[in-house]
Protein backbone atom coordinates (compact mmCIF):
# COMPACT_ATOMS: atom_id res chain seq x y z
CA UNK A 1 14.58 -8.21 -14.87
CA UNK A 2 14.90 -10.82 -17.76
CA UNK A 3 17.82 -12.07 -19.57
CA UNK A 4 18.39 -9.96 -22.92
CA UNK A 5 19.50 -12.83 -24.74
CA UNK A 6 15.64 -14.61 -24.43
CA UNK A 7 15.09 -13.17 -27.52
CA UNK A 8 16.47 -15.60 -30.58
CA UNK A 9 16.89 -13.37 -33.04
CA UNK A 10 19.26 -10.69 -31.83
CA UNK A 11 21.19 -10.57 -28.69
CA UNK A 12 24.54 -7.77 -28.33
CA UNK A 13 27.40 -9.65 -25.58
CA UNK A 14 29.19 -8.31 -23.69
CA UNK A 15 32.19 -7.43 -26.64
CA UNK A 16 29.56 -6.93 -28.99
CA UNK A 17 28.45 -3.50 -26.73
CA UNK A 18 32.24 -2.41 -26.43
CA UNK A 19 32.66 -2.19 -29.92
CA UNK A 20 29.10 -0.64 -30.42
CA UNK A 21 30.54 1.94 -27.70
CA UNK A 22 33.87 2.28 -29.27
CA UNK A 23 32.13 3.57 -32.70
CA UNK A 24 31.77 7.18 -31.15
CA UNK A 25 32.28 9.85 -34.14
CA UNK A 26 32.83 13.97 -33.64
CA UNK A 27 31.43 16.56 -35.42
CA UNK A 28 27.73 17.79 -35.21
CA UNK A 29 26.61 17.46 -39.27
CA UNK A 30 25.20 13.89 -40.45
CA UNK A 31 28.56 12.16 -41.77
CA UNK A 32 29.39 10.28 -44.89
CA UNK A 33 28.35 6.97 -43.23
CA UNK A 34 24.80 8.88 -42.89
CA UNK A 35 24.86 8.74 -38.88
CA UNK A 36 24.50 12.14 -36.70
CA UNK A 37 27.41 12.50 -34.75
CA UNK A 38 25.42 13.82 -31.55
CA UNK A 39 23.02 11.44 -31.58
CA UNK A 40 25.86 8.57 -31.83
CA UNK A 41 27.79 10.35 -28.98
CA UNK A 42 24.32 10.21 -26.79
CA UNK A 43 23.65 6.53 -28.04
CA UNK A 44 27.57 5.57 -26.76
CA UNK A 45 27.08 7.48 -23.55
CA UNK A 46 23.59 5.21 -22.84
CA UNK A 47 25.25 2.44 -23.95
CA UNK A 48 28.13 2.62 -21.23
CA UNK A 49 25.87 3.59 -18.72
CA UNK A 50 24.04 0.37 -19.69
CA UNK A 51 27.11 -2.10 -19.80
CA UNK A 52 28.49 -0.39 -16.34
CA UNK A 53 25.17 -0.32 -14.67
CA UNK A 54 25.91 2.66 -12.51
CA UNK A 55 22.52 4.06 -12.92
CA UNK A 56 20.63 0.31 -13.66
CA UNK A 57 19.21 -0.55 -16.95
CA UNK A 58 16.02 1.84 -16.31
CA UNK A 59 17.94 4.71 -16.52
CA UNK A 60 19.95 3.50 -19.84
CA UNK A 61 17.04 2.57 -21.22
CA UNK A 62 14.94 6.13 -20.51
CA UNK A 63 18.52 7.59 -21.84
CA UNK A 64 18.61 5.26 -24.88
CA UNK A 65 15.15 6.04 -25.82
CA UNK A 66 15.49 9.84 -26.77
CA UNK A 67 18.50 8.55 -29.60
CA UNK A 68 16.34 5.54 -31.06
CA UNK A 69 13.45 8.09 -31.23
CA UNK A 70 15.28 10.85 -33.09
CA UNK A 71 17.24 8.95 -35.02
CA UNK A 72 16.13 9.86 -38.80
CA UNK A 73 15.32 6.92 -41.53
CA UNK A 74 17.95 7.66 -43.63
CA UNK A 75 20.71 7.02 -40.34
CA UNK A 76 22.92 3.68 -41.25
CA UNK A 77 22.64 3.14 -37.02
CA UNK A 78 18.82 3.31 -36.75
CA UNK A 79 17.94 -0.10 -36.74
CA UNK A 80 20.68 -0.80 -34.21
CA UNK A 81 19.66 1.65 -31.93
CA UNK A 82 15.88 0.34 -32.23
CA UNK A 83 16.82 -2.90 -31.50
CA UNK A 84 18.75 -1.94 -28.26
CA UNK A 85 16.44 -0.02 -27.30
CA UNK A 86 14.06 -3.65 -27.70
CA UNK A 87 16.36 -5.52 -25.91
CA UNK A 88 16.68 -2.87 -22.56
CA UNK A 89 12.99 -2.68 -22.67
CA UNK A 90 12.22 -6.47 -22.87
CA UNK A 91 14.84 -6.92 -19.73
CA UNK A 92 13.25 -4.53 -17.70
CA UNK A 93 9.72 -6.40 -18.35
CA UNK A 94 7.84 -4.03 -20.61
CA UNK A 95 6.95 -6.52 -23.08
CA UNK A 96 4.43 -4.07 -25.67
CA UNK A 97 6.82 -1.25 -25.73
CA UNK A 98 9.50 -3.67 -26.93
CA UNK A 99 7.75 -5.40 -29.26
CA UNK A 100 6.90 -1.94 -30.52
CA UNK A 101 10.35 -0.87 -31.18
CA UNK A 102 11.27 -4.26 -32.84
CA UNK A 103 8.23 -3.58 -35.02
CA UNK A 104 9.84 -0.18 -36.07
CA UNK A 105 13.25 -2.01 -36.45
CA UNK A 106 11.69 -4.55 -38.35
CA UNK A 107 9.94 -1.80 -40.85
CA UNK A 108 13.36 0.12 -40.57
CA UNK A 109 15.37 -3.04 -42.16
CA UNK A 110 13.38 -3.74 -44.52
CA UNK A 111 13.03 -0.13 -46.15
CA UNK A 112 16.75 -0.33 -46.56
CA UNK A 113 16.74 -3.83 -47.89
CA UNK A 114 17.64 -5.71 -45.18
CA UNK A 115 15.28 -8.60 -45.76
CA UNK A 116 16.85 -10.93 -43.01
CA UNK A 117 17.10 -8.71 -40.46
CA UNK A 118 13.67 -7.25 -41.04
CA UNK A 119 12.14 -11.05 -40.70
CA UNK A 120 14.16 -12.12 -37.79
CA UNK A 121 13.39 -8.68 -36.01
CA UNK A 122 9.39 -9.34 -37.02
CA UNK A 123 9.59 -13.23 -35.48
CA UNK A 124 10.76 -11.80 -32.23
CA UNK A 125 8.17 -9.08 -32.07
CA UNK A 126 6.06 -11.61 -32.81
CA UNK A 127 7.43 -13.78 -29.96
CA UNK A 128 7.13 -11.04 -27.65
CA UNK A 129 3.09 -10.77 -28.65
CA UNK A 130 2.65 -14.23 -28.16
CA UNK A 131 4.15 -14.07 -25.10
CA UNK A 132 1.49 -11.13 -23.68
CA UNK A 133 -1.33 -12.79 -24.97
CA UNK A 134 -1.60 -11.40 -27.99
CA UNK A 135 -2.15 -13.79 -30.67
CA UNK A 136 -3.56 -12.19 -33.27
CA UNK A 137 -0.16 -9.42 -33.62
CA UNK A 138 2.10 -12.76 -33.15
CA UNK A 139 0.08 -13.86 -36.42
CA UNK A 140 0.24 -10.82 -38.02
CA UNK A 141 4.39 -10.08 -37.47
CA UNK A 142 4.91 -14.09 -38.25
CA UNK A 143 2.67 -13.32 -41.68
CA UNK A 144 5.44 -10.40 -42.28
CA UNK A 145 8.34 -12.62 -41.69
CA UNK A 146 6.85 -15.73 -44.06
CA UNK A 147 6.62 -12.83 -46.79
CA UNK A 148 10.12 -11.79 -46.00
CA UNK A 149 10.96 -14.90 -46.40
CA UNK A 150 10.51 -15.39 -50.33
CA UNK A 151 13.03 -12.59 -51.13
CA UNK A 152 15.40 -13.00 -53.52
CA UNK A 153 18.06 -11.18 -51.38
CA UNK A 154 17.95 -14.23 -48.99
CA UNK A 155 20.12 -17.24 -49.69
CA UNK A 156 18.47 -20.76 -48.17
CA UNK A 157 20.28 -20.82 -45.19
CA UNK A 158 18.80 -17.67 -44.41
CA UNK A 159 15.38 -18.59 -45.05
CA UNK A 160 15.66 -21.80 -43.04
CA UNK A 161 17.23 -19.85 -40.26
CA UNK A 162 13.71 -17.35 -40.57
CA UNK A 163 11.28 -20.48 -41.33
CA UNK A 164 12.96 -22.50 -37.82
CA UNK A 165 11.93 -19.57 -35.06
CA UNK A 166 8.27 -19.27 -36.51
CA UNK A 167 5.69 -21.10 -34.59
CA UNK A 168 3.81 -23.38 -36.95
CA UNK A 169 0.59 -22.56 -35.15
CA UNK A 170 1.10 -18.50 -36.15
């Protein structure tokens, strides 16, 4: 199993998965924040499993997957749960299938604006491809960050921040 914090990007410690868990809502209708309450009650309940272990990260991550896969586009928690999602998958090995969901979180961040996040999320997945021998998507993702990168909605420490983790040779 790998280390989730490999990735450079985006890494949740320890006290950055309690408070995740803690952020539990009732009710069953979408709420004001735009998050459905059942989902977020399954997404807590994977999380814990995932920060006690009892069951190992496999069967977080297989419990995990059902919220970050029917979580709608217009959910505030989407990208979130993507990137956990990522981050179990890329400690348990599978490389493509996390790279896949960071692509989706990547896409997911930037339709809502969320032009740093999108290209930090895309120079991971792009990491991640590079990593399994796939140059051409590590070229591809880094081309999607570099774009990123010339948004407005990024101040320059930002964009240095973005421009530092690409490989000059993507």
């Amino acid at each position: 199993m790998r280390p989730l914090h490999r990735l450079g990007g985006w890494t949740l410690p320890a006290c950055g998965l309690a408070m995740l868990m803690a952020q539990g809502i009732a009710g069953q209708d979408v709420d004001k924040q735009g998050t459905d309450p059942d989902l977020d009650r399954q997404h807590d309940a994977a999380m814990a499993h995932y920060a006690s272990f009892d069951g190992g990260l496999e069967e977080a991550a297989w419990r995990h997957a059902r919220v970050a896969v029917l979580r709608s586009e217009d959910d505030s928690r989407r990208f979130e749960c993507l990137l956990q999602q990522a981050q179990m998958l890329d400690a348990l090995g599978h490389t493509e299938a996390s790279r896949l969901y960071l692509e989706e979180a990547g896409r997911q961040a930037e339709a809502t604006g969320d032009m740093y996040g999108a290209a930090m999320t895309f120079v991971d997945a792009a990491i991640l491809a590079q990593e399994s021998g796939d140059g051409w998507s590590a070229r591809e993702l880094a081309a999607k960050a570099r774009t990123l990168v010339s948004s407005p909605n990024l101040d320059i420490n930002q964009r240095a921040a973005i421009l530092k983790r690409l490989d000059p040779d993507w």
